[in-house]
Structure formats: C-alpha cells, structure tokens
C-alpha atoms as a PDB file:
ATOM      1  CA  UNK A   1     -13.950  -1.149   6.016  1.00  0.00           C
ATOM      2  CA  UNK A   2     -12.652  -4.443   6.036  1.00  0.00           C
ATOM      3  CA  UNK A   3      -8.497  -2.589   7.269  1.00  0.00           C
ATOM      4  CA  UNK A   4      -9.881  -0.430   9.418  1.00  0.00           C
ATOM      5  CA  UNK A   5     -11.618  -2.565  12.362  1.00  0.00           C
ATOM      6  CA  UNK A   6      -8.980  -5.394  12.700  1.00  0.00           C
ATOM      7  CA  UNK A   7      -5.786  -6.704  12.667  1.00  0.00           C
ATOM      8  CA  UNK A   8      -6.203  -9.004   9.234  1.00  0.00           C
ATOM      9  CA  UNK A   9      -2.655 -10.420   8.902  1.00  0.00           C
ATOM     10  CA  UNK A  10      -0.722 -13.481  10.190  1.00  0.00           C
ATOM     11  CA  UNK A  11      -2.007 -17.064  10.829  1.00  0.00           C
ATOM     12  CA  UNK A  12      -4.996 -15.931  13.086  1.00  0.00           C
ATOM     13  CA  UNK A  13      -6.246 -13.354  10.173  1.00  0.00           C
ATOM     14  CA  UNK A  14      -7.318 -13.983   6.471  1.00  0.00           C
ATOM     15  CA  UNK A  15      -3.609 -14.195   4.829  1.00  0.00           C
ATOM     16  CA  UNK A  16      -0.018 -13.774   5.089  1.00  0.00           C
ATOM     17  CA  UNK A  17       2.178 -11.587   3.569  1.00  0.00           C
ATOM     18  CA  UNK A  18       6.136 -11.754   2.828  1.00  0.00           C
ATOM     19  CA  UNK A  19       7.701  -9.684   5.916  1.00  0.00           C
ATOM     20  CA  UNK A  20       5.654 -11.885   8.318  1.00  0.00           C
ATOM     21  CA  UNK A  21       7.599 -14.473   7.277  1.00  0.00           C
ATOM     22  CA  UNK A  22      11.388 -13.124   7.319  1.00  0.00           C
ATOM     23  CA  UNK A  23      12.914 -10.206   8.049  1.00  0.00           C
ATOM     24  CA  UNK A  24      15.059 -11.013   5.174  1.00  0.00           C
ATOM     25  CA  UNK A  25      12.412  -9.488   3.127  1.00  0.00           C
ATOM     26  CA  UNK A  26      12.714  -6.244   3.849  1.00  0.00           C
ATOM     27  CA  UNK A  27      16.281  -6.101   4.314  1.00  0.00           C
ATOM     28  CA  UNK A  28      16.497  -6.606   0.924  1.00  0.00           C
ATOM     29  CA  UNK A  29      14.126  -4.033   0.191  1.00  0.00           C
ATOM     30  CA  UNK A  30      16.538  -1.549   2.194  1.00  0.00           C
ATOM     31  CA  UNK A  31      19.357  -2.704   0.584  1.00  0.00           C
ATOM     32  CA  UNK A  32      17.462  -1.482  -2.863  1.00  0.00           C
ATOM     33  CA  UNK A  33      17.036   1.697  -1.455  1.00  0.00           C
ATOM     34  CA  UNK A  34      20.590   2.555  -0.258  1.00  0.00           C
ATOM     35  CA  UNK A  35      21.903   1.563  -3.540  1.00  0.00           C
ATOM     36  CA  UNK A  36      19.062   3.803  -5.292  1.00  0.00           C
ATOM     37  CA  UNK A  37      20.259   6.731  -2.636  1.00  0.00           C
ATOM     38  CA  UNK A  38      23.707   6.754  -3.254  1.00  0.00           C
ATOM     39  CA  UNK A  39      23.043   6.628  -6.685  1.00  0.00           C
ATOM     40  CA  UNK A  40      21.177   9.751  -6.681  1.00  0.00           C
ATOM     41  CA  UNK A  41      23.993  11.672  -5.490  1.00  0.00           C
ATOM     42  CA  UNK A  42      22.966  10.696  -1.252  1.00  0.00           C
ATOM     43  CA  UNK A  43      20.939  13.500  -0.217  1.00  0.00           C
ATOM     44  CA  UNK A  44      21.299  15.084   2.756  1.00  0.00           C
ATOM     45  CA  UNK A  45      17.041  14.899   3.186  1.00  0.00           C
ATOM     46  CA  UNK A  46      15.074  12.070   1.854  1.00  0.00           C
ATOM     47  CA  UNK A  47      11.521  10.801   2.626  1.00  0.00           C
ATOM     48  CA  UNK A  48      10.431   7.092   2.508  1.00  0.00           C
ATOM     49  CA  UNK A  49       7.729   6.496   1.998  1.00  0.00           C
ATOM     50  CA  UNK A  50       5.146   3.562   2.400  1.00  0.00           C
ATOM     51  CA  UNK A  51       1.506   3.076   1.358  1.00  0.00           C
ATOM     52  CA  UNK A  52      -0.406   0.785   3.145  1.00  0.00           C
ATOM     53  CA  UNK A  53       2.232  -0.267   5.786  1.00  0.00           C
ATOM     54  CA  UNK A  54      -0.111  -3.153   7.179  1.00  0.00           C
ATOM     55  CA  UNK A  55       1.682  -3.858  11.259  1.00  0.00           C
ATOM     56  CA  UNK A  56       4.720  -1.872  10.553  1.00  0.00           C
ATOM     57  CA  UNK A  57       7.079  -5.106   9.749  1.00  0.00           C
ATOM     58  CA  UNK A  58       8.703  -4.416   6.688  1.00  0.00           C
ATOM     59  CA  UNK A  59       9.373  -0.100   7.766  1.00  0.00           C
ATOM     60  CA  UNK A  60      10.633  -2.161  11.127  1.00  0.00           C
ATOM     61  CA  UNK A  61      13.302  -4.483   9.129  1.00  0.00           C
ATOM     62  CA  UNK A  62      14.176  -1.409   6.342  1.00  0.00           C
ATOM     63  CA  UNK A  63      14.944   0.772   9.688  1.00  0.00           C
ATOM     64  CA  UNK A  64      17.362  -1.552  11.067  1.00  0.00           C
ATOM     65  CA  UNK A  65      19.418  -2.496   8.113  1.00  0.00           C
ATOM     66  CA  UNK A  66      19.042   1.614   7.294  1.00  0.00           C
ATOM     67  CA  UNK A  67      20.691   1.786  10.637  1.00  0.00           C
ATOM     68  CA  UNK A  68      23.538   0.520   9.380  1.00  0.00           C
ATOM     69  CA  UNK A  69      24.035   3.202   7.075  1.00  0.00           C
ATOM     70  CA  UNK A  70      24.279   6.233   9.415  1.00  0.00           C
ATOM     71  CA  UNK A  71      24.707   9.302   7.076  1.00  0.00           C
ATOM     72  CA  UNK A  72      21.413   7.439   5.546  1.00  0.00           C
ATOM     73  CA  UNK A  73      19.958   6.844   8.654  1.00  0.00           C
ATOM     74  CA  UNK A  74      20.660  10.794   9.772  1.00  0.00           C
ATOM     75  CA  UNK A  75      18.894  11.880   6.335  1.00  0.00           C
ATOM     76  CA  UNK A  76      16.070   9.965   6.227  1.00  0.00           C
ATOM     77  CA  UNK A  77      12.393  10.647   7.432  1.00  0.00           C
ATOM     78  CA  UNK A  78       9.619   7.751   7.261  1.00  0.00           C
ATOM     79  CA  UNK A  79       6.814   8.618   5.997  1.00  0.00           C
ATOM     80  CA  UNK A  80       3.193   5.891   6.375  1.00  0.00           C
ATOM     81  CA  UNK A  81       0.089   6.148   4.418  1.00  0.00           C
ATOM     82  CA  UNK A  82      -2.297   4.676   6.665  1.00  0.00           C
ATOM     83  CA  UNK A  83      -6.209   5.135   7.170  1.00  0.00           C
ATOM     84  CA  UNK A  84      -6.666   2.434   9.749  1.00  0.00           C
ATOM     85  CA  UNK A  85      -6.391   3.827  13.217  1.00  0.00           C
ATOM     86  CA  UNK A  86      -6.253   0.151  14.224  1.00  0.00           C
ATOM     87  CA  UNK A  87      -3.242  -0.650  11.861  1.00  0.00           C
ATOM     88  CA  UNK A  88      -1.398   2.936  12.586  1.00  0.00           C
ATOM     89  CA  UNK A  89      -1.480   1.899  16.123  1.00  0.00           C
ATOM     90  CA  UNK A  90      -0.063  -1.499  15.729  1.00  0.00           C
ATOM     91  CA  UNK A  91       2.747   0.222  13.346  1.00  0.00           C
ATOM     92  CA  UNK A  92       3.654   2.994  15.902  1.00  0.00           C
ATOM     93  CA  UNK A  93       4.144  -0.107  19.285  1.00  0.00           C
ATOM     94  CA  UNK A  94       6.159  -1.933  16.074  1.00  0.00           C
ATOM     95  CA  UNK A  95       8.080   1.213  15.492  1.00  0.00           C
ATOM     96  CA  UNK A  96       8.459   3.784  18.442  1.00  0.00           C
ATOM     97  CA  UNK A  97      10.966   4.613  20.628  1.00  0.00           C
ATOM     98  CA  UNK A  98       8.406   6.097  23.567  1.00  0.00           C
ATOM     99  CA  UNK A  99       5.118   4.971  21.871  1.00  0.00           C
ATOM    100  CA  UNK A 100       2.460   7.959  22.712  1.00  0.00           C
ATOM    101  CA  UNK A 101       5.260  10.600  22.521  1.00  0.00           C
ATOM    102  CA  UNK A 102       5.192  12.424  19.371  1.00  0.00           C
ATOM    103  CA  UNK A 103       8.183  13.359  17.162  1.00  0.00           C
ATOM    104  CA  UNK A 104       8.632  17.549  16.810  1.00  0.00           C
ATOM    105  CA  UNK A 105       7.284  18.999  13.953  1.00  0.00           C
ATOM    106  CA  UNK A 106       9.847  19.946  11.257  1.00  0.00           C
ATOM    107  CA  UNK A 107       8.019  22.049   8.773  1.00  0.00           C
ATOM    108  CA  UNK A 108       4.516  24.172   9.784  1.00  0.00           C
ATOM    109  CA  UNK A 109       1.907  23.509   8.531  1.00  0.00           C
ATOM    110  CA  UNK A 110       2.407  19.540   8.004  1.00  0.00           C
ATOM    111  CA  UNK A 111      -0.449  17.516   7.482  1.00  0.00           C
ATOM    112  CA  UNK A 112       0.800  14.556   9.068  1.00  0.00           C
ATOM    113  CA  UNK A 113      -1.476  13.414  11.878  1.00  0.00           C
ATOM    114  CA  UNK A 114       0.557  11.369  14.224  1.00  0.00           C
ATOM    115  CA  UNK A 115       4.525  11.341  14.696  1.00  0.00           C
ATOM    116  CA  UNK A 116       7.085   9.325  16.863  1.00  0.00           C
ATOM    117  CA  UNK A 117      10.590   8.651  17.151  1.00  0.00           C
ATOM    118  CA  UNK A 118      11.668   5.685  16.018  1.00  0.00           C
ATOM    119  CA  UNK A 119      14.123   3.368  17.602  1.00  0.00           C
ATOM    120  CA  UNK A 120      16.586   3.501  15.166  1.00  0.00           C
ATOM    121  CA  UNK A 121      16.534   7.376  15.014  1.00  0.00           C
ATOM    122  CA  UNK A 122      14.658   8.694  12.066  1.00  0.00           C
ATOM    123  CA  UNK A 123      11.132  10.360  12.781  1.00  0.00           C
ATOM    124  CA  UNK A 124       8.277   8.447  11.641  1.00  0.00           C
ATOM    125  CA  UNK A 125       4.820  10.248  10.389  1.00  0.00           C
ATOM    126  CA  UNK A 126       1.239   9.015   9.714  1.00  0.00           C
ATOM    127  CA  UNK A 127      -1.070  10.386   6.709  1.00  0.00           C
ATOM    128  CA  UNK A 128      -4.176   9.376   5.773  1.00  0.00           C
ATOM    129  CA  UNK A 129      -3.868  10.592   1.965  1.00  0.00           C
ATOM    130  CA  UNK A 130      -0.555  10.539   0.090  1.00  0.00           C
ATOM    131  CA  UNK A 131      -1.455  14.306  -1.217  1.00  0.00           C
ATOM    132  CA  UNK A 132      -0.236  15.172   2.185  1.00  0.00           C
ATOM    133  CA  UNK A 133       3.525  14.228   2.363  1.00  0.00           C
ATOM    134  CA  UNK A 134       5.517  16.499   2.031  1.00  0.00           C
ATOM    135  CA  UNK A 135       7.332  17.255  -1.642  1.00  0.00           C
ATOM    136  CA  UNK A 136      10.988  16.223  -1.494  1.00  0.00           C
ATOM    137  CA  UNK A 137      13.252  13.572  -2.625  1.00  0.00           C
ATOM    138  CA  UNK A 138      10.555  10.890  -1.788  1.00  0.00           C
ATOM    139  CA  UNK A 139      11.527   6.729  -2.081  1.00  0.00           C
ATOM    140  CA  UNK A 140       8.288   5.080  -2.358  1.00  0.00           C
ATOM    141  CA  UNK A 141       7.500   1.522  -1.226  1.00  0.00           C
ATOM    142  CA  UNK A 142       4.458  -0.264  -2.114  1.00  0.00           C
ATOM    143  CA  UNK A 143       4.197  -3.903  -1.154  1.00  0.00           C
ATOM    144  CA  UNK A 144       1.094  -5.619  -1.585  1.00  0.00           C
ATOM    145  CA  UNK A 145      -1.423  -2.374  -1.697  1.00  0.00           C
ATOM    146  CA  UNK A 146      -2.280  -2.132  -5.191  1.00  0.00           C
ATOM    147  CA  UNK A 147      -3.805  -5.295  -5.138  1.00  0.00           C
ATOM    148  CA  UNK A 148      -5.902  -4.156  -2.617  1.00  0.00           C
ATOM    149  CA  UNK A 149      -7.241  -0.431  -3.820  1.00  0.00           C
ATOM    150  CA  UNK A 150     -11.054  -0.388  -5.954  1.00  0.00           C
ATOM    151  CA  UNK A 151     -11.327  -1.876  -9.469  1.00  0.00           C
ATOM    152  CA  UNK A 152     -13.347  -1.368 -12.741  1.00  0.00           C
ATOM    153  CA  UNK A 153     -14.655  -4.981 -14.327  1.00  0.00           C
ATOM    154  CA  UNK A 154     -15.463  -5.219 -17.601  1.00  0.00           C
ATOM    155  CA  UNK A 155     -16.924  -8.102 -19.660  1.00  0.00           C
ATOM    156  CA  UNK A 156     -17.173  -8.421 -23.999  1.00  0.00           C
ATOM    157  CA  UNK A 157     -20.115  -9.050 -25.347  1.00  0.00           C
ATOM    158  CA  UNK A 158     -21.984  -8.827 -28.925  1.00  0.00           C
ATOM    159  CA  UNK A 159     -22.373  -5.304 -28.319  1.00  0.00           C
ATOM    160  CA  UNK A 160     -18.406  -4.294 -27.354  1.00  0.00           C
ATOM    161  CA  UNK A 161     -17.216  -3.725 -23.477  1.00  0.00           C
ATOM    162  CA  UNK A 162     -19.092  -3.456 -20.922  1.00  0.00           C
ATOM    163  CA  UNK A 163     -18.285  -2.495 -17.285  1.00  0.00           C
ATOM    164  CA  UNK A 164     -19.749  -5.198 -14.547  1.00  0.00           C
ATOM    165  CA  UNK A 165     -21.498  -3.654 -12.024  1.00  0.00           C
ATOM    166  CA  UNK A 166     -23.257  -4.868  -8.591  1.00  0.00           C
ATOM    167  CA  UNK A 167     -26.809  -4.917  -7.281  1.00  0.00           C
ATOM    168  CA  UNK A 168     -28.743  -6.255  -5.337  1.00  0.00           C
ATOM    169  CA  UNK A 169     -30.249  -9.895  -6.209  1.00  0.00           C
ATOM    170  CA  UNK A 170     -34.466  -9.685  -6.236  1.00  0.00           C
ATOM    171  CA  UNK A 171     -34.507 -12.826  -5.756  1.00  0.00           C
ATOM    172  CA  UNK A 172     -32.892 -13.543  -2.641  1.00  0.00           C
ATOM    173  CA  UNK A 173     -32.878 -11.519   0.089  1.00  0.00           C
ATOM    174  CA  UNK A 174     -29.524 -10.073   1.718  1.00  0.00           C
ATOM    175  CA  UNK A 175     -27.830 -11.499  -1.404  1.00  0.00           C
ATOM    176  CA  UNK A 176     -25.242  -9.624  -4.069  1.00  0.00           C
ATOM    177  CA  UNK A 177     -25.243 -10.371  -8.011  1.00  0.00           C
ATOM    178  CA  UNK A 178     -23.081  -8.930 -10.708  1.00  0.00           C
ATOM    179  CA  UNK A 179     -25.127  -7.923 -13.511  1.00  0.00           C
ATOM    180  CA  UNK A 180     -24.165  -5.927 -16.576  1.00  0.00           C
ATOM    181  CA  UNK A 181     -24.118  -2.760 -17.807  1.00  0.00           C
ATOM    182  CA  UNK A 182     -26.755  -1.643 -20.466  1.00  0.00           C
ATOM    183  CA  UNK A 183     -24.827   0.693 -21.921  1.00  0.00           C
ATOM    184  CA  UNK A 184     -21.435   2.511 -21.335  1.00  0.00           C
ATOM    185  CA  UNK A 185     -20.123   3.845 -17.989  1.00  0.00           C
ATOM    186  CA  UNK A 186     -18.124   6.766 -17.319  1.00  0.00           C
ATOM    187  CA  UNK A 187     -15.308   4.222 -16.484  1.00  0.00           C
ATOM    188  CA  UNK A 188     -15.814   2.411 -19.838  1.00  0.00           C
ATOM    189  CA  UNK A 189     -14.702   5.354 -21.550  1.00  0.00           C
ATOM    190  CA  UNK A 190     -12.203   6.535 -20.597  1.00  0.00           C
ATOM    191  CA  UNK A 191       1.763   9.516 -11.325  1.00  0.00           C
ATOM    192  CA  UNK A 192       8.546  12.014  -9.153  1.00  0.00           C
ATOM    193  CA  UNK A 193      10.175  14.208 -11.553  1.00  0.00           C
ATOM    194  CA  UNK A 194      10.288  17.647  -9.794  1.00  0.00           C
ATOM    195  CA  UNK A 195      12.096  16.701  -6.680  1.00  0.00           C
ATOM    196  CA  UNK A 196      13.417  13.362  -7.577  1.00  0.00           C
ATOM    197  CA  UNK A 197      13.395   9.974  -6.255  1.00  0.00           C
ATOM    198  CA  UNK A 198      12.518   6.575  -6.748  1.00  0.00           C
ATOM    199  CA  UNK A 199       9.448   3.737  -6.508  1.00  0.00           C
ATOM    200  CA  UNK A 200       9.428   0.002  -5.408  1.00  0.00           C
ATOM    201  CA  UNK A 201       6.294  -1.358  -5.700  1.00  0.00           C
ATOM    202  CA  UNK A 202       6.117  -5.529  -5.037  1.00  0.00           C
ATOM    203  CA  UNK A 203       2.880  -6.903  -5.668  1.00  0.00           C
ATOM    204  CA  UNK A 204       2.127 -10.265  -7.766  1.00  0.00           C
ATOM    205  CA  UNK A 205       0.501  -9.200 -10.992  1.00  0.00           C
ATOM    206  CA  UNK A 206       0.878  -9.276 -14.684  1.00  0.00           C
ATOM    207  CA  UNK A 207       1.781  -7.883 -17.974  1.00  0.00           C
ATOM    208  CA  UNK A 208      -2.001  -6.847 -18.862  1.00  0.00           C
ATOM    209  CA  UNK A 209      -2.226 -10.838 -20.035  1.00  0.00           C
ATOM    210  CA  UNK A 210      -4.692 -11.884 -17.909  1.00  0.00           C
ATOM    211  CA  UNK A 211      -8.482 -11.881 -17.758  1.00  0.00           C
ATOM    212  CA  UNK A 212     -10.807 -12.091 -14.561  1.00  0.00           C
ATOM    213  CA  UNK A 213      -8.507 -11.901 -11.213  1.00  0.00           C
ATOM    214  CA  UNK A 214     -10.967 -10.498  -9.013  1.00  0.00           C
ATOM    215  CA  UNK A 215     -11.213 -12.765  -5.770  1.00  0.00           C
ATOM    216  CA  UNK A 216     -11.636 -12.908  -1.999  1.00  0.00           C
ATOM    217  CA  UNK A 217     -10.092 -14.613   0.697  1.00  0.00           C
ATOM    218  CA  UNK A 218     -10.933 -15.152   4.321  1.00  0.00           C
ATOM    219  CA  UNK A 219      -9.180 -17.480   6.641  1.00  0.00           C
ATOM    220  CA  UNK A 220      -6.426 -18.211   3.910  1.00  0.00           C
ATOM    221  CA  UNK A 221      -9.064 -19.932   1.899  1.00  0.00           C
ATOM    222  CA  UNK A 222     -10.400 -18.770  -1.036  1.00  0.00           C
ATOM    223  CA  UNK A 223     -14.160 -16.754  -0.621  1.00  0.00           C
ATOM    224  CA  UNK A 224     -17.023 -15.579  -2.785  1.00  0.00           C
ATOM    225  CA  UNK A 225     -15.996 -11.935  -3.605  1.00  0.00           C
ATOM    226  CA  UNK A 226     -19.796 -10.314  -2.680  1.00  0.00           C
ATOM    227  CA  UNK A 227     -20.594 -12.873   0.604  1.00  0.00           C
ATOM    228  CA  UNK A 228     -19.980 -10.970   3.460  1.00  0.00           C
ATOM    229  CA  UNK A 229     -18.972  -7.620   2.567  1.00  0.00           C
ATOM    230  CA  UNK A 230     -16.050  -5.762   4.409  1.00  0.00           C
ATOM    231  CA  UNK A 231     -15.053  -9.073   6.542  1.00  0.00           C
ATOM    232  CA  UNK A 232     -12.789 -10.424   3.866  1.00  0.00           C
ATOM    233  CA  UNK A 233      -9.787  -9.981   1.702  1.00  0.00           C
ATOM    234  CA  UNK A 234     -10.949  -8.577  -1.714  1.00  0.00           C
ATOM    235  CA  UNK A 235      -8.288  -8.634  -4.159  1.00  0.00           C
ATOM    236  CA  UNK A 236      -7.133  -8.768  -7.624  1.00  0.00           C
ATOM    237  CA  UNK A 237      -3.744  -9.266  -9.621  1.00  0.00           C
ATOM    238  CA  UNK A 238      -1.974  -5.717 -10.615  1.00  0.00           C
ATOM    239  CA  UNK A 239      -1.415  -4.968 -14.205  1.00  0.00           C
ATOM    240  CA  UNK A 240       2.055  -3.492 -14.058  1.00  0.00           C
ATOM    241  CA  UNK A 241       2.147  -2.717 -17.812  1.00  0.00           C
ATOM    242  CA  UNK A 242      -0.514  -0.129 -16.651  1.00  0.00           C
ATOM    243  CA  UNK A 243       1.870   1.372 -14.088  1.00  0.00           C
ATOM    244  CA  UNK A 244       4.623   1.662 -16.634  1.00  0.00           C
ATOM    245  CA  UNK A 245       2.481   3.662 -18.882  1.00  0.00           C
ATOM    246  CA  UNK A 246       1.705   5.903 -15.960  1.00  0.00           C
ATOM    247  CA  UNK A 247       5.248   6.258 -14.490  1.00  0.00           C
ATOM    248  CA  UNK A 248       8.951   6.521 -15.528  1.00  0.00           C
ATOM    249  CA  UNK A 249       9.624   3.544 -14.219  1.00  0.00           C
ATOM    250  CA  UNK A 250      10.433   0.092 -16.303  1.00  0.00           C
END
C-alpha cells in the first residue's frame, strides 16, 4: 500500500526520481521513441505506454516534445498503468486539458477506467492491469517500476538454495525477522511480436552480478526493509540479464 495513500516523490516524500529533476529527461526519452517510430515504418496508430507513471512528469515532457512531431502526435494514444487512485489523480491535473472531462471511447468494450484529453492532443487512458490495453503497435516505457514490483530472496547454504522468507519475531512483539526456508519453495524451483513495437525500460540494475540489493528508504535516507511496513520505499536493483532472456530486446 505504500503508492496508493500518498504522494511519495519529490523533496517532501521518501526519494527523487530523474524527471523531477529536468524535463530534459524525458525529452530524451521522446526523442527515442520518434526515432524507434519512424523506424518502424510511422504508423498511422500507436499506443504508449507507461507502467507506473508516478505524478505524470515524464508522459508530461514526452507529450510536449511529441508535439512537435504532429503526424506522431495525431497517431499516438497514451496509455498509464496505474493502481493508485491518489497518483492517477495527480497524473490526470499534470496531464489534462479539462481535468474531470473524459476523453470518448474509441473501441467498445475498453477496459480502461478513466480517460482525458490531453493538452497536447492525444487521449490519455488509465488501467489498473497492463492485460487491459489494448493490442496494437504498443511503445512501452518503464522508468523506475521494476525496481519497485515483489521479489523472491534466496540465501546458499550447506544444504543448496534456499528462498528467505518473513515471520513474525517471538521474541519481540510487533517486530519482523527473516528466517529461512526448511526446505524448497515453489519459487525455489522454478513477455511484442504480434503487433509490433518497442520497450524502454530505465531502471539502475545489473547484469545478474550482484548479491543482496534488497533495501528501503524513507525520507531519502536509507531504512530497515521490515520496520514500518507500507510507509516506505522498498526496493531492489533489476537484473536486466533476466529481462533479456525474457524479451527480444538487447
């Protein structure tokens, strides 16, 4: 819960992330995406779309320098990935043209479940589960959200991996321990190509190099990960070697 009840970013939240800083950022970003557009033969349709869109900034400063482009700008649909009614609100003030007046439906049936006009043109719509954009020539932007989404961690020991789990401390009241697994766990054992498109995911991460990442932060300080659950930033590096066995991408 710790997205859904509060504004988190910026100096008065728990940390800062790259378009708060400059718009530059995701200029460039839409800069990547034109080129990756025209490259694809410039479709007349095309869908971006963003998971985990935190206020709305970056969609804000990739809308403006789309504006730029106006057969783009004319094509393209946004598309956010957002579960916090809290953060979808902040994104649609960022974003709208008339906030509170919805963009018209396109397609029935859509599963979208709030819609505005921008003010750079393109319609924007909200989702609370990525199964429910629409198929089409989609460009997906991730920045910062992987980081962010549930982990497994595992620990070696004498008797081969085992996945840490957490519990409840006996000893201390209101208190959370890690503690092993005795055995194995189900997750011991054990993602564009029909319609086309592209990915940009920017995240800070590694190559599958690195050990234990998991960590929390509140108030841009570094916090115990199981003090306080759901009122701080729980996060942990992305292995991108991972994601490249998982996608086309390299």
């Amino acid at each position: 819960g710790y997205y859904i009840h509060s504004d988190v970013f910026g100096v008065a939240g728990d940390f800062i992330t790259s378009p708060e800083i400059s718009q530059m950022f995701g200029e460039l970003i839409a800069i990547w995406f034109v080129n990756e557009w025209m490259m694809i033969g410039a479709p007349e349709n095309v869908q971006l779309v963003e998971m985990g869109p935190g206020r709305g900034t970056m969609a804000d400063d990739m809308l403006r320098a789309f504006s730029k482009f106006p057969e783009l700008s004319k094509a393209l649909s946004v598309h956010l990935v957002e579960v916090s009614v809290t953060l979808s609100r902040l994104q649609e003030e960022k974003l709208s043209a008339t906030p509170d007046q919805p963009a018209p439906s396109s397609k029935e049936g859509e599963l979208h479940y709030k819609s505005c006009l921008s003010k750079y043109g393109p319609c924007v719509y909200w989702y609370r589960d990525i199964k429910d954009v629409p198929a089409g020539c989609n460009m997906f932007v991730a920045h910062e959200f992987f980081d962010a989404l549930p982990i497994h961690k595992f620990q070696k020991t004498e008797h081969g991996w085992r996945e840490v789990l957490v519990d409840i401390d006996p000893e201390t009241e209101n208190k959370l321990r890690f503690v092993l697994a005795r055995g194995d766990t189900p997750a011991s054992k054990l993602a564009l190509k029909e319609h086309g498109g592209c990915a940009l995911i920017a995240d800070y991460g590694h190559h599958g190099d690195k050990q234990d990442t998991f960590r929390g932060f509140k108030d841009h300080a570094l916090h115990e990960v199981l003090e306080n659950p759901g009122c701080a930033d729980l996060t942990s590096d992305v292995d991108f070697s991972y994601l490249k066995q998982h996608t086309d991408g390299k």
